[in-house]
PDB file of N, CA and C in Angstrom:
ATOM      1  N   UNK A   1      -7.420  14.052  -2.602  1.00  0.00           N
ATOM      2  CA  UNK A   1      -6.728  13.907  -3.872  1.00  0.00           C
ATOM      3  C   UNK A   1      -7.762  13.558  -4.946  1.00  0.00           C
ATOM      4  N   UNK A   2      -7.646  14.190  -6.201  1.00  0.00           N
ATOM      5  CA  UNK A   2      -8.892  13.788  -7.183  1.00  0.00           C
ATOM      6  C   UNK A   2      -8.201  12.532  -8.371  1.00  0.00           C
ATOM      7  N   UNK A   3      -9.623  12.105  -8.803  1.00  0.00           N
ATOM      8  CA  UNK A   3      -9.753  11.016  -9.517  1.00  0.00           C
ATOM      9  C   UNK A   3      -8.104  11.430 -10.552  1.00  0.00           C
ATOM     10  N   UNK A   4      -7.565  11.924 -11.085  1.00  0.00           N
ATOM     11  CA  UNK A   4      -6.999  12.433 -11.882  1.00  0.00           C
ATOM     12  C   UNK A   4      -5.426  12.400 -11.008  1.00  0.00           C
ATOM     13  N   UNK A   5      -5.302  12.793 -10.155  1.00  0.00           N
ATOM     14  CA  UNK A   5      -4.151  12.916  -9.485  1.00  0.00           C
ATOM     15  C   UNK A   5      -3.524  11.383  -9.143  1.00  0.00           C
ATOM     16  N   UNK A   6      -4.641  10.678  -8.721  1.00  0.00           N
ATOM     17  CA  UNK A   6      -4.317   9.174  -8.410  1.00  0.00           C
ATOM     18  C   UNK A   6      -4.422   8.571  -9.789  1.00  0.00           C
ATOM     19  N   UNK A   7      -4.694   9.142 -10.687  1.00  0.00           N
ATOM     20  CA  UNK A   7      -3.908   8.335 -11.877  1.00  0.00           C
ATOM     21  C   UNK A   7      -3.199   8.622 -12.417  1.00  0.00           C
ATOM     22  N   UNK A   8      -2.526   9.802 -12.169  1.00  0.00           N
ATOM     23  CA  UNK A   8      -1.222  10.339 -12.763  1.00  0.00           C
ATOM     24  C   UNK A   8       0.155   9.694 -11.978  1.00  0.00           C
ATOM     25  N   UNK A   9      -0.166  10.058 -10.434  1.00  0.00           N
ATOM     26  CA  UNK A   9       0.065   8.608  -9.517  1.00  0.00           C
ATOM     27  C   UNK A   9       0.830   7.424  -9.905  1.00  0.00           C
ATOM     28  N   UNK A  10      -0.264   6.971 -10.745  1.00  0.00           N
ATOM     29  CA  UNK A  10      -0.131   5.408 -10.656  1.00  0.00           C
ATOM     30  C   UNK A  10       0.448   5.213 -12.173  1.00  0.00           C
ATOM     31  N   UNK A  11       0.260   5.977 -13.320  1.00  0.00           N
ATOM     32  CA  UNK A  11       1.225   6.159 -14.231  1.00  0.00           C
ATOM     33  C   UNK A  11       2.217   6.576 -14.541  1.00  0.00           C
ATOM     34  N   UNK A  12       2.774   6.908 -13.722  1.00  0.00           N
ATOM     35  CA  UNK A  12       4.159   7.772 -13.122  1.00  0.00           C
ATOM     36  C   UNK A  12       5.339   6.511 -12.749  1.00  0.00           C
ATOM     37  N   UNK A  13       4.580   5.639 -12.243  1.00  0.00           N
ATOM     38  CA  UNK A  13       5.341   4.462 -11.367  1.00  0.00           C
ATOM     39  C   UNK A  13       5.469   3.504 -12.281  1.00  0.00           C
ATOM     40  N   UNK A  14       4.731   3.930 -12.992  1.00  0.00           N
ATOM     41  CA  UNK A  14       4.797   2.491 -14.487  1.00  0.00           C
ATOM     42  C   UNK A  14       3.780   1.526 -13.957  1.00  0.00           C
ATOM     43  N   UNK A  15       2.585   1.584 -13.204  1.00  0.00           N
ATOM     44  CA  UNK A  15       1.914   0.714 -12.827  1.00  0.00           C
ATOM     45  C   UNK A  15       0.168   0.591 -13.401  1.00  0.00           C
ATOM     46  N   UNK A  16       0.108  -0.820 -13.502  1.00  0.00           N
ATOM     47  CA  UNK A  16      -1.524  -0.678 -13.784  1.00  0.00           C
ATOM     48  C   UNK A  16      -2.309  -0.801 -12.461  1.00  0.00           C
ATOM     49  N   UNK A  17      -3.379  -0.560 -12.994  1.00  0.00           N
ATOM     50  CA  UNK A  17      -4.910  -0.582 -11.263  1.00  0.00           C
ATOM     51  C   UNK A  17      -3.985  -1.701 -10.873  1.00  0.00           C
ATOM     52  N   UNK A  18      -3.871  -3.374 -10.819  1.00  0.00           N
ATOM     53  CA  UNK A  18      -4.238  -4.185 -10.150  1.00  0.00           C
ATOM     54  C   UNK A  18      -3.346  -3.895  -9.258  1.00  0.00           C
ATOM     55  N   UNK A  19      -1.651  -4.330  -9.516  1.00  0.00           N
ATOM     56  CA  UNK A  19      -0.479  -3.734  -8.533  1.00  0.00           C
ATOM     57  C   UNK A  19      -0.485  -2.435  -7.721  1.00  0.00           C
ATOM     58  N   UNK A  20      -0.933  -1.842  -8.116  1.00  0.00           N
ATOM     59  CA  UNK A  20      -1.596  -0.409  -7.865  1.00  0.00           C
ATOM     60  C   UNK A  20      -2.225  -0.209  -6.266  1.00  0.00           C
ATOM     61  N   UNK A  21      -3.358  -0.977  -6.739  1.00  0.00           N
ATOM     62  CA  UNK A  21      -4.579  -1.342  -5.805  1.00  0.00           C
ATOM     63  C   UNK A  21      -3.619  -2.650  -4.706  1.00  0.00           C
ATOM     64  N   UNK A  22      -2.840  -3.434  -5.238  1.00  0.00           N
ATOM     65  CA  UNK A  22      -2.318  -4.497  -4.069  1.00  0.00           C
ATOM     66  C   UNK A  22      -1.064  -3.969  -3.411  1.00  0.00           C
ATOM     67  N   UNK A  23      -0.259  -2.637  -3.505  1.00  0.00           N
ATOM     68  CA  UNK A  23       0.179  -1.879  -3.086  1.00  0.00           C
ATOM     69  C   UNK A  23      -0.664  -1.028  -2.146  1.00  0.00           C
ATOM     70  N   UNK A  24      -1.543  -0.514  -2.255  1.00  0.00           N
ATOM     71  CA  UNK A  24      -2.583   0.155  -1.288  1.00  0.00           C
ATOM     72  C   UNK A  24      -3.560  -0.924  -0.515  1.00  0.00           C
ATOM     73  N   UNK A  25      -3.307  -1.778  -0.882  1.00  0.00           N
ATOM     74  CA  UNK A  25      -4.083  -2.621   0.125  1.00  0.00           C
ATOM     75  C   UNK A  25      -5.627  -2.673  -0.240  1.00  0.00           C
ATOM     76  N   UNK A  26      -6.391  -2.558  -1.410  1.00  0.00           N
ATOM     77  CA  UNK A  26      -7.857  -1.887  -1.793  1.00  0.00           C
ATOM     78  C   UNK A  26      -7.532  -2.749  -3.278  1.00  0.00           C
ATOM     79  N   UNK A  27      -8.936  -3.435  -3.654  1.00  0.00           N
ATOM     80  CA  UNK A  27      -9.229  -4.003  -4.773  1.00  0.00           C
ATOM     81  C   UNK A  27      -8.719  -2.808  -5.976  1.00  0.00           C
ATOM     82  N   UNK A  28      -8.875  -3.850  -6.796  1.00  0.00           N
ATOM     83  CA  UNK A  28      -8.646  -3.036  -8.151  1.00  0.00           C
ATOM     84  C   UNK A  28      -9.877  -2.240  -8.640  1.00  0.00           C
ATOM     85  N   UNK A  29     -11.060  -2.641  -8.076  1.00  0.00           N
ATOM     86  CA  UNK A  29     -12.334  -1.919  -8.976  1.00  0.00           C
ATOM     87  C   UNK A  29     -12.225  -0.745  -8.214  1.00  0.00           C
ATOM     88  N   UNK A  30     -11.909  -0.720  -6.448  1.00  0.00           N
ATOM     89  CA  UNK A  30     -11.654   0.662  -5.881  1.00  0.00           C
ATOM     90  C   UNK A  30     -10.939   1.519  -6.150  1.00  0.00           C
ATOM     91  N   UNK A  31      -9.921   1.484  -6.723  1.00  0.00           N
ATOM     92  CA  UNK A  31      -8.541   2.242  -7.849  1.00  0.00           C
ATOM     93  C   UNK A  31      -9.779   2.598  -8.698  1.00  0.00           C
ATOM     94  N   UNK A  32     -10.384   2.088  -9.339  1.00  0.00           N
ATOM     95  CA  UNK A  32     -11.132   2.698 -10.935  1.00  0.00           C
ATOM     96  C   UNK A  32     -11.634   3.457 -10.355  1.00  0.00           C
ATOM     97  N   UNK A  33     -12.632   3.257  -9.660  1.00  0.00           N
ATOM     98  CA  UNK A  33     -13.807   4.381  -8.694  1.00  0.00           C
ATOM     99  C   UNK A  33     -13.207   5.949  -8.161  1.00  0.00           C
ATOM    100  N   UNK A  34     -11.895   5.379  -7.708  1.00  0.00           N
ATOM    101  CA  UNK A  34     -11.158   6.204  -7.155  1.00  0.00           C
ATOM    102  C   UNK A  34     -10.608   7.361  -8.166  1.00  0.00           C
ATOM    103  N   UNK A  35      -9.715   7.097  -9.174  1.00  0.00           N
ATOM    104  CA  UNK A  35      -9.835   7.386 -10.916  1.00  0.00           C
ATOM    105  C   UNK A  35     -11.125   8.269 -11.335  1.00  0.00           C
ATOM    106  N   UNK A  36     -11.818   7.724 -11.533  1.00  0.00           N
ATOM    107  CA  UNK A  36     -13.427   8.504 -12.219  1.00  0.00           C
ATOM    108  C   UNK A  36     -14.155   9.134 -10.952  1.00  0.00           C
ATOM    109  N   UNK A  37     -13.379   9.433  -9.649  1.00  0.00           N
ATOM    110  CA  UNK A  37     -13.893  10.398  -8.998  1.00  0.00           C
ATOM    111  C   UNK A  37     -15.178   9.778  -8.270  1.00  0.00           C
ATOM    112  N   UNK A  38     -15.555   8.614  -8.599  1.00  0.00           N
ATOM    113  CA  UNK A  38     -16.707   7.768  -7.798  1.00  0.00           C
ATOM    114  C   UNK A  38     -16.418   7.362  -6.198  1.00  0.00           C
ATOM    115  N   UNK A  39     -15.330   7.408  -6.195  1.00  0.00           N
ATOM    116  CA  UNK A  39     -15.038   6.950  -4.454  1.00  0.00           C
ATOM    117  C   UNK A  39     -14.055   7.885  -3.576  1.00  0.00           C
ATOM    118  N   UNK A  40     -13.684   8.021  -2.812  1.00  0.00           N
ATOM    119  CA  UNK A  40     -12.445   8.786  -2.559  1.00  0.00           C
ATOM    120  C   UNK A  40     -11.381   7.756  -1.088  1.00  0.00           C
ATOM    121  N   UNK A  41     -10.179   7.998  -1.682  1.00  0.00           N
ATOM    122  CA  UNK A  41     -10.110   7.028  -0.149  1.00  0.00           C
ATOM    123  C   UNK A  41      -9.866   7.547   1.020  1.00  0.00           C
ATOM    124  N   UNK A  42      -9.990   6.367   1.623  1.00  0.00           N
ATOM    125  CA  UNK A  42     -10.089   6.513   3.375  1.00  0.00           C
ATOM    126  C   UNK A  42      -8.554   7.016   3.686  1.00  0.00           C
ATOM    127  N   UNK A  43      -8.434   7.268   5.357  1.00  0.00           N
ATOM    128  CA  UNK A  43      -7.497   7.920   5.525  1.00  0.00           C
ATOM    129  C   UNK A  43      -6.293   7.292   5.618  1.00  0.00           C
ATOM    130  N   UNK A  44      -5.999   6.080   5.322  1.00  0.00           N
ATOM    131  CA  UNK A  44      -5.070   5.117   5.122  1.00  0.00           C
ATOM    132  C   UNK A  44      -4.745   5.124   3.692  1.00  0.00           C
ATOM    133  N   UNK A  45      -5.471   4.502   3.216  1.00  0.00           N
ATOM    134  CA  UNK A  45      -4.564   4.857   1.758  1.00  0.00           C
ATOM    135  C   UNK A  45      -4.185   6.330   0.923  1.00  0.00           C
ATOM    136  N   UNK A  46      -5.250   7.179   1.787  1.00  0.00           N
ATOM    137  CA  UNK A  46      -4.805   9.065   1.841  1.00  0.00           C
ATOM    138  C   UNK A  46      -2.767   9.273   1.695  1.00  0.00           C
ATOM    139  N   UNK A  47      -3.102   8.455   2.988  1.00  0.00           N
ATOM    140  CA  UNK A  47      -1.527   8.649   3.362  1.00  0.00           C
ATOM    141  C   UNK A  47      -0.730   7.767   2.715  1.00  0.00           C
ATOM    142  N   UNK A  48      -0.434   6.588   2.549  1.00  0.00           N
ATOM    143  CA  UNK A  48       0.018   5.807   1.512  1.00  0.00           C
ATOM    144  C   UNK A  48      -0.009   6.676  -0.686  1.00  0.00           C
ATOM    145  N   UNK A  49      -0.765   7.341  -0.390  1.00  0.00           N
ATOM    146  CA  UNK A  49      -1.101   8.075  -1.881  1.00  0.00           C
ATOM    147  C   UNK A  49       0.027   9.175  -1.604  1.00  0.00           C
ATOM    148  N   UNK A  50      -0.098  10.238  -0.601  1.00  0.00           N
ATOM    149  CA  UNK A  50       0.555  11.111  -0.365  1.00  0.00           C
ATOM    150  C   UNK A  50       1.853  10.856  -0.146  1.00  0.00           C
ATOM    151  N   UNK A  51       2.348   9.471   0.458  1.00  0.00           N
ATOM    152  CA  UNK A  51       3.998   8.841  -0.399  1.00  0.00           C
ATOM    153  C   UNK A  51       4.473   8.850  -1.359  1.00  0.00           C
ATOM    154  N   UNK A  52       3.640   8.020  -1.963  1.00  0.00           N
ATOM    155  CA  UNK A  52       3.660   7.746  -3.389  1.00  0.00           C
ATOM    156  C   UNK A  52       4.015   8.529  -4.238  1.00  0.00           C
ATOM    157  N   UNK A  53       3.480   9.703  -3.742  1.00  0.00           N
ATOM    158  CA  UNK A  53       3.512  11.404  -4.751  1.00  0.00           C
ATOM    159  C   UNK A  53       4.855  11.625  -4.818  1.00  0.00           C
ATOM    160  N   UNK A  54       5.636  11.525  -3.411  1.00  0.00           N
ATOM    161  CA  UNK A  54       6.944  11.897  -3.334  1.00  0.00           C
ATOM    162  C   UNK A  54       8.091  10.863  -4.077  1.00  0.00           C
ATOM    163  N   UNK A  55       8.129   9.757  -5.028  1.00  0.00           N
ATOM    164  CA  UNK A  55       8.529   8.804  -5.169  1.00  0.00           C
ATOM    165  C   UNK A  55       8.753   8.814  -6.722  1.00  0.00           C
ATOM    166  N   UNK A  56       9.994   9.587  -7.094  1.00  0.00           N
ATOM    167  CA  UNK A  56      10.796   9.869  -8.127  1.00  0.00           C
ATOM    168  C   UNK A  56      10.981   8.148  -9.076  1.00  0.00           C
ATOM    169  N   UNK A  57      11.237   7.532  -8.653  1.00  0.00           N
ATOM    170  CA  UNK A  57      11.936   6.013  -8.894  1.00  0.00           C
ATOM    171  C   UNK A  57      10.950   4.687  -8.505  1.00  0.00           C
ATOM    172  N   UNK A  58      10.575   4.914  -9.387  1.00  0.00           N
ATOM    173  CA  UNK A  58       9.463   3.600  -9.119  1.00  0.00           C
ATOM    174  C   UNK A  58      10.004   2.230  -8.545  1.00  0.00           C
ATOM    175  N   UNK A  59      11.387   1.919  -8.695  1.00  0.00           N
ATOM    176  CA  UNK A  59      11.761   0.848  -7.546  1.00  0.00           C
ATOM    177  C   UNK A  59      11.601   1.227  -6.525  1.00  0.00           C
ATOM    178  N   UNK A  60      11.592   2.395  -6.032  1.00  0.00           N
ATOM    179  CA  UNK A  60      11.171   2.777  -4.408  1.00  0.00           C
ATOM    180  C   UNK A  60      10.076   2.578  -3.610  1.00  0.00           C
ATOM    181  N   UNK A  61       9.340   2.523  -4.559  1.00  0.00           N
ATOM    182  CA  UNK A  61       7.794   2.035  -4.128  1.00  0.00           C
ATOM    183  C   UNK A  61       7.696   0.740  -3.451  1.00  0.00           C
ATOM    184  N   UNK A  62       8.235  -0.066  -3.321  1.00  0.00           N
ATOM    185  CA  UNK A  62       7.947  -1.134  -2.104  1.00  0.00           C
ATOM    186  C   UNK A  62       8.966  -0.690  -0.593  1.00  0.00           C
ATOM    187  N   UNK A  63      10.152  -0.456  -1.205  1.00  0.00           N
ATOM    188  CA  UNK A  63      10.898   0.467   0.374  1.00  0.00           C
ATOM    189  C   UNK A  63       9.675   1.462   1.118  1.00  0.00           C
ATOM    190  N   UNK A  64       9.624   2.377   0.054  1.00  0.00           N
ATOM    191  CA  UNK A  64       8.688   3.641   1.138  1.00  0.00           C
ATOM    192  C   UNK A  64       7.606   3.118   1.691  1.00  0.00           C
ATOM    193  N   UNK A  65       6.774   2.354   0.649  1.00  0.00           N
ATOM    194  CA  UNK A  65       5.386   1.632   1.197  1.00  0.00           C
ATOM    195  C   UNK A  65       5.788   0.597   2.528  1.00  0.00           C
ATOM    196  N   UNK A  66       6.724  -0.156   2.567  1.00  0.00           N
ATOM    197  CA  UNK A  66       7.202  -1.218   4.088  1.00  0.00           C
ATOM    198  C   UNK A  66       7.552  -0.082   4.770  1.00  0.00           C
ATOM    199  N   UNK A  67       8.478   1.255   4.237  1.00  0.00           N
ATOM    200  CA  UNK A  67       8.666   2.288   5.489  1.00  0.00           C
ATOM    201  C   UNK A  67       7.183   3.075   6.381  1.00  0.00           C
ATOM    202  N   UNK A  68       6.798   3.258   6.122  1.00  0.00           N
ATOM    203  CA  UNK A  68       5.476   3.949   5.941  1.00  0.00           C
ATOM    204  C   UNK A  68       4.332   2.774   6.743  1.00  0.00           C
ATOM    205  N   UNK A  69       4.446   1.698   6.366  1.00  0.00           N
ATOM    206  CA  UNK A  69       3.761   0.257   7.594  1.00  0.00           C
ATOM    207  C   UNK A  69       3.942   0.243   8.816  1.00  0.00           C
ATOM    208  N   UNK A  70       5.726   0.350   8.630  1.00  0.00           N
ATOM    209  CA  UNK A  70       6.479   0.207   9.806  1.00  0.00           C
ATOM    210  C   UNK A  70       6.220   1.215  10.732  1.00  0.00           C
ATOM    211  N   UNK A  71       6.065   2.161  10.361  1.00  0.00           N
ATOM    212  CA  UNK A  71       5.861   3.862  10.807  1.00  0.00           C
ATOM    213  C   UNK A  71       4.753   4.068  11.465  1.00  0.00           C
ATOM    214  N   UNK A  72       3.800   3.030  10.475  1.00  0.00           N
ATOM    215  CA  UNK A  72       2.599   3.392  11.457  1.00  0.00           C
ATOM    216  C   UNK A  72       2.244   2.402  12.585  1.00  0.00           C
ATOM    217  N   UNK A  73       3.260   1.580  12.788  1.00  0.00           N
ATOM    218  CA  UNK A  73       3.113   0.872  14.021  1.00  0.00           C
ATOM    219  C   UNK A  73       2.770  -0.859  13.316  1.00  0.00           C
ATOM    220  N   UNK A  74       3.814  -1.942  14.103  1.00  0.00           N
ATOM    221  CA  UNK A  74       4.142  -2.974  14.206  1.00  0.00           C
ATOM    222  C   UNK A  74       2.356  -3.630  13.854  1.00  0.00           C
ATOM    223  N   UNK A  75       1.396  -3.527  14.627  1.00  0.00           N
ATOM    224  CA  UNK A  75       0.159  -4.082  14.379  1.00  0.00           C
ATOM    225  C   UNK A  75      -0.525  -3.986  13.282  1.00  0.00           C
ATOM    226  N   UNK A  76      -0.477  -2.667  12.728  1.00  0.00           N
ATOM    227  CA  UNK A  76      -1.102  -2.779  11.727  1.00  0.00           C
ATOM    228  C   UNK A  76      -0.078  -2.858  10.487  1.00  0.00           C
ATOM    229  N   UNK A  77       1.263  -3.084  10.543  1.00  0.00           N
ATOM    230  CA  UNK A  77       1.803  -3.674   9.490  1.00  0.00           C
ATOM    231  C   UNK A  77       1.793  -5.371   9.555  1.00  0.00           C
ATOM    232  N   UNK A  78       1.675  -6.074  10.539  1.00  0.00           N
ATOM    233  CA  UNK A  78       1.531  -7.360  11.047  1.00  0.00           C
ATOM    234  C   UNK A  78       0.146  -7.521   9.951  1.00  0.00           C
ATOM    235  N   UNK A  79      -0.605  -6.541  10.098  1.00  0.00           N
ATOM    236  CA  UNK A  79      -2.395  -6.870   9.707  1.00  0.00           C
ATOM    237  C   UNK A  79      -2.057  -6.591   8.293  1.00  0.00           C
ATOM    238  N   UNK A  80      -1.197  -5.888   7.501  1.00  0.00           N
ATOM    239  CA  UNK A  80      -1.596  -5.444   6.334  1.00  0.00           C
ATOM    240  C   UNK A  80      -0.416  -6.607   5.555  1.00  0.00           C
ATOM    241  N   UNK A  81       0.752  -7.003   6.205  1.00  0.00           N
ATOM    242  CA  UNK A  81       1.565  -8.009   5.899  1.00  0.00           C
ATOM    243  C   UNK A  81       0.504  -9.578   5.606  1.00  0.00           C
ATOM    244  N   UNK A  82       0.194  -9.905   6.757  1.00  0.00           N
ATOM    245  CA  UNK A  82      -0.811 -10.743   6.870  1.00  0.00           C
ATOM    246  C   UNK A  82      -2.270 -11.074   5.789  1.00  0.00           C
ATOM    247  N   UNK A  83      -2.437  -9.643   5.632  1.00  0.00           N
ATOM    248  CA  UNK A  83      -3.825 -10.072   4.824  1.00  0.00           C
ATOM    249  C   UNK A  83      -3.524  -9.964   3.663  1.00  0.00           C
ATOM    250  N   UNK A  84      -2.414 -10.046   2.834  1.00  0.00           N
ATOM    251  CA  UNK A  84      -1.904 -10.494   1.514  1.00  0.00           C
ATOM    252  C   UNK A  84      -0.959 -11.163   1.299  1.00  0.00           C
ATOM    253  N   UNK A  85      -1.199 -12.046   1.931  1.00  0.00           N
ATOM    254  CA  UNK A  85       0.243 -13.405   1.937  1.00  0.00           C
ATOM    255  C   UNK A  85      -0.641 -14.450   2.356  1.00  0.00           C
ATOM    256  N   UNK A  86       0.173 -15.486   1.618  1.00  0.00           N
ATOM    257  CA  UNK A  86      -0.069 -16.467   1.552  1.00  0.00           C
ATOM    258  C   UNK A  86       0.535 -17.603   3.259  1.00  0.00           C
ATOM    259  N   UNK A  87      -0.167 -18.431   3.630  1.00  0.00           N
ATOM    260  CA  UNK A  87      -0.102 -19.125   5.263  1.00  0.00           C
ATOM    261  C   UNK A  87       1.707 -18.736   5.102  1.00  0.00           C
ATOM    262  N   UNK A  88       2.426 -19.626   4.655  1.00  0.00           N
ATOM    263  CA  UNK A  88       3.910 -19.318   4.801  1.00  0.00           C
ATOM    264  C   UNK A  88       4.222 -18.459   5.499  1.00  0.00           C
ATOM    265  N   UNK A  89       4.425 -17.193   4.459  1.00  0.00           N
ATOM    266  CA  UNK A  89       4.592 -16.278   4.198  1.00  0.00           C
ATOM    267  C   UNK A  89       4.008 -15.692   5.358  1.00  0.00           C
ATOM    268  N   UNK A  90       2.922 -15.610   5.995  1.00  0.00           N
ATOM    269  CA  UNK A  90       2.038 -15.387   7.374  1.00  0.00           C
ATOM    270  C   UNK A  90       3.224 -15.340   7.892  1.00  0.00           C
ATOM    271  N   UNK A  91       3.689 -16.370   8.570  1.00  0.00           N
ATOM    272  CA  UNK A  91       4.187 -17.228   9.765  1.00  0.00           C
ATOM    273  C   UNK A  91       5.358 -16.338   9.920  1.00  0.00           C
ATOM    274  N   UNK A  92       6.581 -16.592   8.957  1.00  0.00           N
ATOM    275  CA  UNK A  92       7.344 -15.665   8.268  1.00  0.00           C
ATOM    276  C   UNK A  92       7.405 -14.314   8.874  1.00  0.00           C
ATOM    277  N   UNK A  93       6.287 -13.693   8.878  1.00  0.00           N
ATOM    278  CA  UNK A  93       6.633 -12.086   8.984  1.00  0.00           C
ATOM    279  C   UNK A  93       5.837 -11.544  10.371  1.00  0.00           C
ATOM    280  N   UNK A  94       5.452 -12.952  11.110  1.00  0.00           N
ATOM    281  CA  UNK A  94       4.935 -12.680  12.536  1.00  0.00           C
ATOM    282  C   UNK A  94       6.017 -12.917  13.303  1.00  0.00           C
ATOM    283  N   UNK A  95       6.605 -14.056  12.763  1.00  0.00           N
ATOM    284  CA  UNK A  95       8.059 -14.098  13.483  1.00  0.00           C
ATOM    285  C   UNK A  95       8.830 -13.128  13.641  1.00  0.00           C
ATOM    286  N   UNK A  96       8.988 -12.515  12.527  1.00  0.00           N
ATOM    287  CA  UNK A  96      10.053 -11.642  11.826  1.00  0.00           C
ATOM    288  C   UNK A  96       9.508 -10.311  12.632  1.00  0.00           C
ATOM    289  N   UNK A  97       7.834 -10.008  12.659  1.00  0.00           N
ATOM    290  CA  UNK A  97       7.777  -8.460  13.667  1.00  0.00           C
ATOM    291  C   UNK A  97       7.628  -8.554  15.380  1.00  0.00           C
ATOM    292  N   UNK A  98       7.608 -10.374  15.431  1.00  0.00           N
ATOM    293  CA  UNK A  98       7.283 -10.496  16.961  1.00  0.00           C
ATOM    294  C   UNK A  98       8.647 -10.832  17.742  1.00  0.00           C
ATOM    295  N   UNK A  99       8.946 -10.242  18.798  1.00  0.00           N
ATOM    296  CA  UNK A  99      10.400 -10.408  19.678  1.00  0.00           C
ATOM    297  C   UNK A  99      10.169 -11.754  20.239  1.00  0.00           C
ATOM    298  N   UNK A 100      11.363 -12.435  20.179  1.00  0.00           N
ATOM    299  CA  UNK A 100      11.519 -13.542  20.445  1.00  0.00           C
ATOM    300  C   UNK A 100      11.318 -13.775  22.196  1.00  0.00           C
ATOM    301  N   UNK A 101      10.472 -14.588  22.701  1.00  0.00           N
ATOM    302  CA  UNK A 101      10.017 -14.568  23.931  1.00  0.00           C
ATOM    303  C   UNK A 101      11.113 -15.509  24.727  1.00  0.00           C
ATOM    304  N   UNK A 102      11.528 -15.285  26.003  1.00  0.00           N
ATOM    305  CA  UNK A 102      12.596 -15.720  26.754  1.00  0.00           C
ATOM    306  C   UNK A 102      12.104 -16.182  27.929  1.00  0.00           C
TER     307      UNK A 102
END
């Protein structure tokens, strides 16, 4: 996807870099880079971008993005839940993806 497409993207949704970038999981200076064609992303946020595209209604954008976690498997939504939350909030959503042990 070119610098240009991911910012049409991300102005489409009504969003600036930072939310942008904390929706994809990737700093905000990587969104700019990404923008001016300096970086390109990896194959994770590839696919997270290629959602996005499909996403008429910018309230949808946190449904599809948790659908799309979930999709790609319990661990690495555990990891991507996890590494932007705060301890609470941690605890919270390990519970919430881990089956209660008997």
């Amino acid at each position: 996807m070119k610098g240009e497409d991911i910012r049409s993207v991300r102005k489409r949704l009504g969003l600036t870099q930072v939310p942008f970038a904390s929706i994809l999981g990737v700093h905000p200076i990587t969104v700019s880079q990404w923008e001016r064609d300096q970086a390109e992303p990896n194959a994770w946020c590839s696919g997270l971008l290629d959602v996005l595209t499909t996403i008429d209604n910018p309230k949808e954008v946190g449904k599809r993005a948790a659908s799309l976690l979930h999709s790609a498997g319990r661990a690495r939504a555990l990891y991507e839940l996890l590494r932007h939350s705060d301890v609470a909030r941690q605890v919270e959503a390990y519970e919430t993806l881990t089956p209660a042990r008997k």
